[in-house]
C-alpha atoms as a PDB file:
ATOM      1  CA  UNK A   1       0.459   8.429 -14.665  1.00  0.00           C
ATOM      2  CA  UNK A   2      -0.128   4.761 -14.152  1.00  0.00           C
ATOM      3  CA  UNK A   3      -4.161   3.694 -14.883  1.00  0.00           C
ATOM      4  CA  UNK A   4      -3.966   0.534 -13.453  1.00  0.00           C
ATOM      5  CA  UNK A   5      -3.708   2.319  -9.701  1.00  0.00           C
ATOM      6  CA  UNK A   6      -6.764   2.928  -8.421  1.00  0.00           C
ATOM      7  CA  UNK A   7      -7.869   3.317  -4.640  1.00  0.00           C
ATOM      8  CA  UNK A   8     -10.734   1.616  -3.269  1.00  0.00           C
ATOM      9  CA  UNK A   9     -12.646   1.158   0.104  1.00  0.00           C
ATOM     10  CA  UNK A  10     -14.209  -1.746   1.629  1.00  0.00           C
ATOM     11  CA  UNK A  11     -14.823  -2.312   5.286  1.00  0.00           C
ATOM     12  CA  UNK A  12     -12.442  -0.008   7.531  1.00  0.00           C
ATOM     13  CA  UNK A  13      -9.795   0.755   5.127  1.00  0.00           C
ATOM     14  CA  UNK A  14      -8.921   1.695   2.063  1.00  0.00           C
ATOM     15  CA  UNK A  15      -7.104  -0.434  -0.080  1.00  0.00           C
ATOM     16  CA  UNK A  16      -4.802   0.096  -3.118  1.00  0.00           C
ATOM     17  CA  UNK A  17      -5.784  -1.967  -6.913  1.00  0.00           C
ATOM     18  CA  UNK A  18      -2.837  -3.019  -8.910  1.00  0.00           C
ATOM     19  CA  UNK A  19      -4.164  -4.656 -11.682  1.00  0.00           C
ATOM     20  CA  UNK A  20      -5.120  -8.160 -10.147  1.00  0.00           C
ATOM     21  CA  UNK A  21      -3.343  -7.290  -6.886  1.00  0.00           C
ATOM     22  CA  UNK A  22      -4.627  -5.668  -3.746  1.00  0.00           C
ATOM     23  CA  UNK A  23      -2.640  -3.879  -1.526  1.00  0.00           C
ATOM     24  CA  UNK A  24      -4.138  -3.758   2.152  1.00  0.00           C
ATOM     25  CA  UNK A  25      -2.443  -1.752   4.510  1.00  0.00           C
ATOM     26  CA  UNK A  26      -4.409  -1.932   7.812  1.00  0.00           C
ATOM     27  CA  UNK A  27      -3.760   0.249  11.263  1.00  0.00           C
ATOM     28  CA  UNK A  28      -4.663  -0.244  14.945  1.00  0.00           C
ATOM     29  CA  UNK A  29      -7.732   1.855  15.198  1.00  0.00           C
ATOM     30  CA  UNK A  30      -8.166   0.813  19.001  1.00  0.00           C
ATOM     31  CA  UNK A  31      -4.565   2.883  19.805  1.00  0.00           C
ATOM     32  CA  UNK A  32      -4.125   6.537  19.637  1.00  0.00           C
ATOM     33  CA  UNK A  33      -0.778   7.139  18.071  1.00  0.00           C
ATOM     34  CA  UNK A  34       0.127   3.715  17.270  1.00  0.00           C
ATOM     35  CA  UNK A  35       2.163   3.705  14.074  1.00  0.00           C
ATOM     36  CA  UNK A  36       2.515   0.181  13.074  1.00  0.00           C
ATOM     37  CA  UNK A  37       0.858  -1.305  10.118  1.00  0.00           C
ATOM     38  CA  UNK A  38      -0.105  -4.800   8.549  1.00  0.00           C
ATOM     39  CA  UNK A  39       0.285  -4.860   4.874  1.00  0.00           C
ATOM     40  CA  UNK A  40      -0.964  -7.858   2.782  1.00  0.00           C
ATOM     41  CA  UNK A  41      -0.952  -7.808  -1.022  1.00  0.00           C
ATOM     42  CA  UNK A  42      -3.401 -10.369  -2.578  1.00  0.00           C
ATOM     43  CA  UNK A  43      -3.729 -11.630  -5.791  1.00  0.00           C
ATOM     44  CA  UNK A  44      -7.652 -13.435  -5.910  1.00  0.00           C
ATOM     45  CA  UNK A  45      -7.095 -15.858  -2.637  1.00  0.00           C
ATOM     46  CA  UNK A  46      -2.742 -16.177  -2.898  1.00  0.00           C
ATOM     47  CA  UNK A  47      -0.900 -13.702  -0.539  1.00  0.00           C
ATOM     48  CA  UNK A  48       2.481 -12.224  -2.770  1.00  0.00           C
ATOM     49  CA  UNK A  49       3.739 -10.809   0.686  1.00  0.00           C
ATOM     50  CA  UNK A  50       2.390 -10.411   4.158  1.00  0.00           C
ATOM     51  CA  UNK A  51       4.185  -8.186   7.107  1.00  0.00           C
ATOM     52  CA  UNK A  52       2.589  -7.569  10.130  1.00  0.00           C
ATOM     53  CA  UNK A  53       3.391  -4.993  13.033  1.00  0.00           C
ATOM     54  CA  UNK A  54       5.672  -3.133  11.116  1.00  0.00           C
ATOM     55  CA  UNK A  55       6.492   0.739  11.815  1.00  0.00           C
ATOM     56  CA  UNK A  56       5.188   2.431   9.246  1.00  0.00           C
ATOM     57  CA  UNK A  57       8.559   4.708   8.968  1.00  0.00           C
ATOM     58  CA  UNK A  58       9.945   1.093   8.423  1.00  0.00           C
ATOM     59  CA  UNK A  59       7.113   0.423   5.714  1.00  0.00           C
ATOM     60  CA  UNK A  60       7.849   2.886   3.742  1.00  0.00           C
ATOM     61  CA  UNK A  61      11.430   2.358   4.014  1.00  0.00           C
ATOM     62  CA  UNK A  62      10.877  -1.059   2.972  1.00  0.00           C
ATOM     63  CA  UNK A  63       9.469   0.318  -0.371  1.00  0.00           C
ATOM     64  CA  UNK A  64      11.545   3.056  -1.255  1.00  0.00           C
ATOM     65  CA  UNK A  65      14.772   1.053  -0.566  1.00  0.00           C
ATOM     66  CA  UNK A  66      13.393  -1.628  -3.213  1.00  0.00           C
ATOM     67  CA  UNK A  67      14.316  -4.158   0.149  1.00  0.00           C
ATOM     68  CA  UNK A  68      10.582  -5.720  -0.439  1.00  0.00           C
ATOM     69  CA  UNK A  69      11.505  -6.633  -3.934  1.00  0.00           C
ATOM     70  CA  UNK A  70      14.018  -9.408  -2.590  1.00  0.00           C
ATOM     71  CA  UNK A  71      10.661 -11.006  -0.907  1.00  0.00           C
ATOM     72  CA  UNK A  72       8.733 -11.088  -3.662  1.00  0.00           C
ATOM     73  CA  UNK A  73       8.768 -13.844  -6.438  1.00  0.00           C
ATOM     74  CA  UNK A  74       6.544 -12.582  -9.368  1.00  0.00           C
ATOM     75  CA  UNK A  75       8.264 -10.182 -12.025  1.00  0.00           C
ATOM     76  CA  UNK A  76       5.017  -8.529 -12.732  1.00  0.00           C
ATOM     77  CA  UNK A  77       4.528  -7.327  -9.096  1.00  0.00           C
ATOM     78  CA  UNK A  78       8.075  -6.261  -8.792  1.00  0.00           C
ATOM     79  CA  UNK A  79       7.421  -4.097 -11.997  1.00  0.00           C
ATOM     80  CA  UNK A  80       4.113  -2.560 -10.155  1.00  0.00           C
ATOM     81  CA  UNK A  81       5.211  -1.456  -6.947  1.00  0.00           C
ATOM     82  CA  UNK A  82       8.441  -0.381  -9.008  1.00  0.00           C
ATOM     83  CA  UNK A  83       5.947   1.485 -11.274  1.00  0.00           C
ATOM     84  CA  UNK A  84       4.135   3.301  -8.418  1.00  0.00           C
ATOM     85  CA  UNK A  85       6.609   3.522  -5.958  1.00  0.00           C
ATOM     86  CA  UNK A  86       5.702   7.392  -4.776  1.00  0.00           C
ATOM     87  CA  UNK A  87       1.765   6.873  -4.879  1.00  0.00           C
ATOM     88  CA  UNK A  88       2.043   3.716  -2.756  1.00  0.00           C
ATOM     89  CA  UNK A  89       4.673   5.661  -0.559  1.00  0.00           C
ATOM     90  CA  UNK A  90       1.792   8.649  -0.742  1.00  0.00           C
ATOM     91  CA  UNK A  91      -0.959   5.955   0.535  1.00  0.00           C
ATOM     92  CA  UNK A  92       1.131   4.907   3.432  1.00  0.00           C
ATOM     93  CA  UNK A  93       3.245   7.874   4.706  1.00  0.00           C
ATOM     94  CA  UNK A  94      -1.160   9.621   4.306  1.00  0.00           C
ATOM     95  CA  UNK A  95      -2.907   6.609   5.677  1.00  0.00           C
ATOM     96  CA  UNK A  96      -4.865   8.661   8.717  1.00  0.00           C
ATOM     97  CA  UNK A  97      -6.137  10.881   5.749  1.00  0.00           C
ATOM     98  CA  UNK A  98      -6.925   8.306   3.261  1.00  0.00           C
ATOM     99  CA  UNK A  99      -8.703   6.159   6.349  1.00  0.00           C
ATOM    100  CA  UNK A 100     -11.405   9.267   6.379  1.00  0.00           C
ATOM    101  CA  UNK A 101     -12.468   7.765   2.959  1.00  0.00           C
ATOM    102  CA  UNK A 102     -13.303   9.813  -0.370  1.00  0.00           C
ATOM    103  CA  UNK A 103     -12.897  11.964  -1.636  1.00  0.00           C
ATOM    104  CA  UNK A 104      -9.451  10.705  -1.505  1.00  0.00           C
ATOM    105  CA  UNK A 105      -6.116  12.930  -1.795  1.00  0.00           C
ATOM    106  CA  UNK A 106      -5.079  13.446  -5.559  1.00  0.00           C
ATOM    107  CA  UNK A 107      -2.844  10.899  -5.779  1.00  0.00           C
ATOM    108  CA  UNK A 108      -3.976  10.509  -9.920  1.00  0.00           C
ATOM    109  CA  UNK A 109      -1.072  13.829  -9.916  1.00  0.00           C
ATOM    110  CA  UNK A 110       1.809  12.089  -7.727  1.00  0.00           C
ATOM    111  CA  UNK A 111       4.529  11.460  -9.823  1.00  0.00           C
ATOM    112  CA  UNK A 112       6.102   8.177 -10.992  1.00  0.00           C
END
């Protein structure tokens, strides 16, 4: 288990804590059944990697293909997301469930 993961909520959605980055992954509330996302992850006011109006099939195919790591210049990141690959896969794959707030799924027991 990884302790620097750590799910929080502010606004609308929840957001995902990676040590000093945040991982935003945002939804069109205003459309029933609209699957594409926006993902941003921050680090204080610098954006690592931005993608809006992406599928989320294609999101999470993005992560567990390792294809975002190519887009991403910071070893430390990489070495996150590689780190907690299947409970960032889990956020985004459950985002309708995690969007209904805490108690959150138990993502503390998803496997690295």
């Amino acid at each position: 288990m990884s302790d620097n993961y750590k799910i929080g909520f502010g606004g609308i959605f929840p957001y995902i804590e990676l040590e000093n980055y945040v991982i935003r992954i945002m939804t069109n509330l205003d459309l029933e059944m609209d699957e594409e996302m926006d993902i941003h992850i921050v680090s204080g006011k610098i954006c690592a990697f931005s993608r809006q109006n992406i599928p989320q099939k294609d999101l999470a195919d993005l992560i567990r293909s390792g294809k975002i790591y190519s887009k991403l210049n910071n070893s430390n990141l990489v070495s996150l997301l590689e780190k907690n690959q299947n409970k960032i896969l889990h956020f985004i794959e459950n985002h309708a469930e995690y969007l209904r707030g805490p108690p959150y799924p138990d993502y503390e027991s998803i496997k690295d």
